[in-house]
C-alpha atoms as a PDB file:
ATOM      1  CA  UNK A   1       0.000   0.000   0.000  1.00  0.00           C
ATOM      2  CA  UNK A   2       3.149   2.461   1.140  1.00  0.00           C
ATOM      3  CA  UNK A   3       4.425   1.347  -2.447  1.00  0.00           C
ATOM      4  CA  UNK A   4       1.420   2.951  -4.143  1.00  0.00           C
ATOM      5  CA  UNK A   5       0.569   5.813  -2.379  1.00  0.00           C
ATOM      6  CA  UNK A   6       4.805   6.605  -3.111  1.00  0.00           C
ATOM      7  CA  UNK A   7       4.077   6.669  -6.723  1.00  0.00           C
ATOM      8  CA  UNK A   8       1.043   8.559  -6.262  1.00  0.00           C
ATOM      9  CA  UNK A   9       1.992  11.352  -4.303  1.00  0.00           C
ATOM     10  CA  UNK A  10       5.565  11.569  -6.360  1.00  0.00           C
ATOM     11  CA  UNK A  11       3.367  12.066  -9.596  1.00  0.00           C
ATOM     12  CA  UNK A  12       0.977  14.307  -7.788  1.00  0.00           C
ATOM     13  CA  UNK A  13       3.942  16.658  -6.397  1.00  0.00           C
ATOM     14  CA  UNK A  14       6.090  16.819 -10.032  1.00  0.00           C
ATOM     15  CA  UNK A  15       3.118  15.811 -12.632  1.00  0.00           C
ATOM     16  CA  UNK A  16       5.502  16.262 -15.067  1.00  0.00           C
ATOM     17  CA  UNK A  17       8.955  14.079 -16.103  1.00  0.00           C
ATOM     18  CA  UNK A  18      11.708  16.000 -14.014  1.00  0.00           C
ATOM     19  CA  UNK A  19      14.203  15.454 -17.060  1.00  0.00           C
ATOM     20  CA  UNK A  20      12.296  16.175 -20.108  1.00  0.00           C
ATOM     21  CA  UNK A  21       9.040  18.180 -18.970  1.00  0.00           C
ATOM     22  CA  UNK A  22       6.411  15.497 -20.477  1.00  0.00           C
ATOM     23  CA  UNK A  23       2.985  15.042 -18.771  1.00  0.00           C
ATOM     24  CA  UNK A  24       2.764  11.406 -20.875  1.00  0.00           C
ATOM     25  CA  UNK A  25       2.947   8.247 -19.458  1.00  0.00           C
ATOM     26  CA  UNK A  26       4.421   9.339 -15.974  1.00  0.00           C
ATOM     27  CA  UNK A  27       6.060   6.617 -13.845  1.00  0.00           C
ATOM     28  CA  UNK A  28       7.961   6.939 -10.998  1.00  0.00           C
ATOM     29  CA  UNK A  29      11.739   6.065 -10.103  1.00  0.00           C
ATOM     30  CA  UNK A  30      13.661   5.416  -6.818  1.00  0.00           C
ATOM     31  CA  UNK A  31      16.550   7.201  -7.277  1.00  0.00           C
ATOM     32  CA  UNK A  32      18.576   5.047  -4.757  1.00  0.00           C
ATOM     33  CA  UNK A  33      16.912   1.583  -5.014  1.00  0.00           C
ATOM     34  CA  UNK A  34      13.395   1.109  -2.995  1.00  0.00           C
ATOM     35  CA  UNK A  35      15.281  -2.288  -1.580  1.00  0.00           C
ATOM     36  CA  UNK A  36      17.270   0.733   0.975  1.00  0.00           C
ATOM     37  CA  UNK A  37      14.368   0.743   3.586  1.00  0.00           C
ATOM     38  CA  UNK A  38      15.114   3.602   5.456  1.00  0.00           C
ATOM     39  CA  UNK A  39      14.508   5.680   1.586  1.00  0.00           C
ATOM     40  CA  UNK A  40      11.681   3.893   0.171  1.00  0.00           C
ATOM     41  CA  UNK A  41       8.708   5.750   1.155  1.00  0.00           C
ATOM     42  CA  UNK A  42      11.091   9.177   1.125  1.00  0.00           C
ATOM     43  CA  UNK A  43       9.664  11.675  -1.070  1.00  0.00           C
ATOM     44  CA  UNK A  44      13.216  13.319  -1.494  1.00  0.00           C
ATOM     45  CA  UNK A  45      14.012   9.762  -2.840  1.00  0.00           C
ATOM     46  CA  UNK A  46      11.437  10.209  -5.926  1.00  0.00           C
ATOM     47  CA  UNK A  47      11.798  11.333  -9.402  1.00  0.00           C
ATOM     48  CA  UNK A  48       9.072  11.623 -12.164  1.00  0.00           C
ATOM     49  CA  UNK A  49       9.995  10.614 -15.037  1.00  0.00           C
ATOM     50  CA  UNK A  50       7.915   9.809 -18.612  1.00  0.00           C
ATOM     51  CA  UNK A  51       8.163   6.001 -19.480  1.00  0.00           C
ATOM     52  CA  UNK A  52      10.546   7.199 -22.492  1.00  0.00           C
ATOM     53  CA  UNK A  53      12.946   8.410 -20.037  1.00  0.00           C
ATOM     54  CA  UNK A  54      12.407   5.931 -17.481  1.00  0.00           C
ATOM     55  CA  UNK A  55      13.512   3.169 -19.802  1.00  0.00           C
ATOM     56  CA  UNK A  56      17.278   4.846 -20.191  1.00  0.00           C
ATOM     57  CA  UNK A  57      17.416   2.973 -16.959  1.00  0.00           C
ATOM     58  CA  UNK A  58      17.724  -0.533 -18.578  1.00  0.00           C
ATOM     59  CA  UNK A  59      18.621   1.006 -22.494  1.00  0.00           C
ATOM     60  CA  UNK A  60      21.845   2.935 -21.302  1.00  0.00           C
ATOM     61  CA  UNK A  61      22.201   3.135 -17.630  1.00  0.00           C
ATOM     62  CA  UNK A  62      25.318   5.494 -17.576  1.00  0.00           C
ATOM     63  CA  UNK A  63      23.266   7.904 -19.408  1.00  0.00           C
ATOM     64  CA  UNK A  64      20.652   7.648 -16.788  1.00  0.00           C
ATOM     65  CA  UNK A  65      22.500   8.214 -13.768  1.00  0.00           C
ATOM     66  CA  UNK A  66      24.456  11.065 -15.312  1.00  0.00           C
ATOM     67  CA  UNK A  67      20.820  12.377 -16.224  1.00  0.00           C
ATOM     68  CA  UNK A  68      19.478  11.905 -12.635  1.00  0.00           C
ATOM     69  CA  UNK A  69      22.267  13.828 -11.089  1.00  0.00           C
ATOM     70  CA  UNK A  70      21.984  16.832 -13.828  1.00  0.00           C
ATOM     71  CA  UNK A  71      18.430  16.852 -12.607  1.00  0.00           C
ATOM     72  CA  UNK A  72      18.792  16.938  -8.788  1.00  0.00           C
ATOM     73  CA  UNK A  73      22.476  17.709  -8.192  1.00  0.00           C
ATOM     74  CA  UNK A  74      25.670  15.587  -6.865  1.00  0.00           C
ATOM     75  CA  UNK A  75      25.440  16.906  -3.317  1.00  0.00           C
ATOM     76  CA  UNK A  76      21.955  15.773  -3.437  1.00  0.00           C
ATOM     77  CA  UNK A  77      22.300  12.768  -4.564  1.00  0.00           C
ATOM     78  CA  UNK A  78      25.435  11.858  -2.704  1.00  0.00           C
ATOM     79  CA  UNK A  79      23.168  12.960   0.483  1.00  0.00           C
ATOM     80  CA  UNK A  80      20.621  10.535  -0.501  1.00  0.00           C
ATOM     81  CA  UNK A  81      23.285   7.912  -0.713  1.00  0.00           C
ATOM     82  CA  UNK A  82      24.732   8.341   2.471  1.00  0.00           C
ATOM     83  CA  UNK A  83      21.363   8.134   4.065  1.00  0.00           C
ATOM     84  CA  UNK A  84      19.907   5.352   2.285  1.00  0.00           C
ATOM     85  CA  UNK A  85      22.873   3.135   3.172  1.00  0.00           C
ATOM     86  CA  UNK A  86      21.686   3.772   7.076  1.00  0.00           C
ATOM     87  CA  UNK A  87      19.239   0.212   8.262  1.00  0.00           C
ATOM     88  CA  UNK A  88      16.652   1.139  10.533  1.00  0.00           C
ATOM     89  CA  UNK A  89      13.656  -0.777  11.404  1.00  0.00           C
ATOM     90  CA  UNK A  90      10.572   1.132  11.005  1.00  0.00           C
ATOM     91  CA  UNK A  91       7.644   0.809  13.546  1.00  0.00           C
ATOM     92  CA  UNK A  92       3.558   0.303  12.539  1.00  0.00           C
ATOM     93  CA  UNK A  93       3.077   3.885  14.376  1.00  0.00           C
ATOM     94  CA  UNK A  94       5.988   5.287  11.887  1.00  0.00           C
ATOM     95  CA  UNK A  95       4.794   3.421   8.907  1.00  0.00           C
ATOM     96  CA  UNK A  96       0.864   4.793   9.747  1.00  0.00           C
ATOM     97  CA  UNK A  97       2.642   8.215  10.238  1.00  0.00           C
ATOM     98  CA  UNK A  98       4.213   7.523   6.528  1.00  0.00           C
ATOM     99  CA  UNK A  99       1.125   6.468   4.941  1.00  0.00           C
ATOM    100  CA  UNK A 100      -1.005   9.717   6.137  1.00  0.00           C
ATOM    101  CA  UNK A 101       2.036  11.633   4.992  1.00  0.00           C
ATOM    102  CA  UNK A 102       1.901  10.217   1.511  1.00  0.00           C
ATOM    103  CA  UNK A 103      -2.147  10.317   1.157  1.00  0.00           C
ATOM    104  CA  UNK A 104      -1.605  14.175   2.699  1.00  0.00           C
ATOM    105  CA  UNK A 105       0.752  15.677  -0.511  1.00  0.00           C
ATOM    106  CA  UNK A 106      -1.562  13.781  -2.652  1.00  0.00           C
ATOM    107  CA  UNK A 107      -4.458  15.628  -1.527  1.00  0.00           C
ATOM    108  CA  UNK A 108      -2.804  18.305  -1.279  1.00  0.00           C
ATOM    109  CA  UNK A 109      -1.687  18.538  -5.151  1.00  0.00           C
ATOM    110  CA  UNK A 110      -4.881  16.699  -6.525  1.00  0.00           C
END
């Protein structure tokens, strides 16, 4: 459910692709992988992207990353890095407290 209401409230927030401005087929990318807990629900963590650019990812992956950190800067990304390789063991009351954040920047850019 966290997984969904990420996607949502990531398209909601940018509805647009970060990199090349389409509205089309929007998806949504982890920029450090969702398998780093402690990131996975962080909005800081998502990037719109259209499908077109989203597929870079598999097509030419160099050209990707350099294209992610164009968009939201090395410090930035080297921040995210450091923090997603922190563990941490979330509990229900800060997962519930995640989920009402998500659904709340949803509502709030519907």
């Amino acid at each position: 459910q966290l997984d969904k209401l990420f996607s949502q409230a990531v398209i909601a927030r940018d509805k647009k692709c970060k990199i090349s401005g389409s509205d089309e087929r929007l998806t949504v990318h982890h920029i450090r992988s969702r398998s780093h807990k402690i990131t996975r629900w962080n909005l800081e963590n998502g990037i719109c992207l259209s499908w077109k650019v989203h597929s870079l990812q598999k097509f030419n992956p160099e050209l990707f990353h350099d294209k992610i950190i164009e968009c939201i800067g090395q410090k930035e990304y080297d921040r995210l890095k450091k923090l997603s390789n922190m563990t941490y063991k979330w509990s229900l009351e800060e997962l519930e407290r995640i989920k009402e954040q998500l659904e709340r920047v949803i509502n709030e850019n519907s």
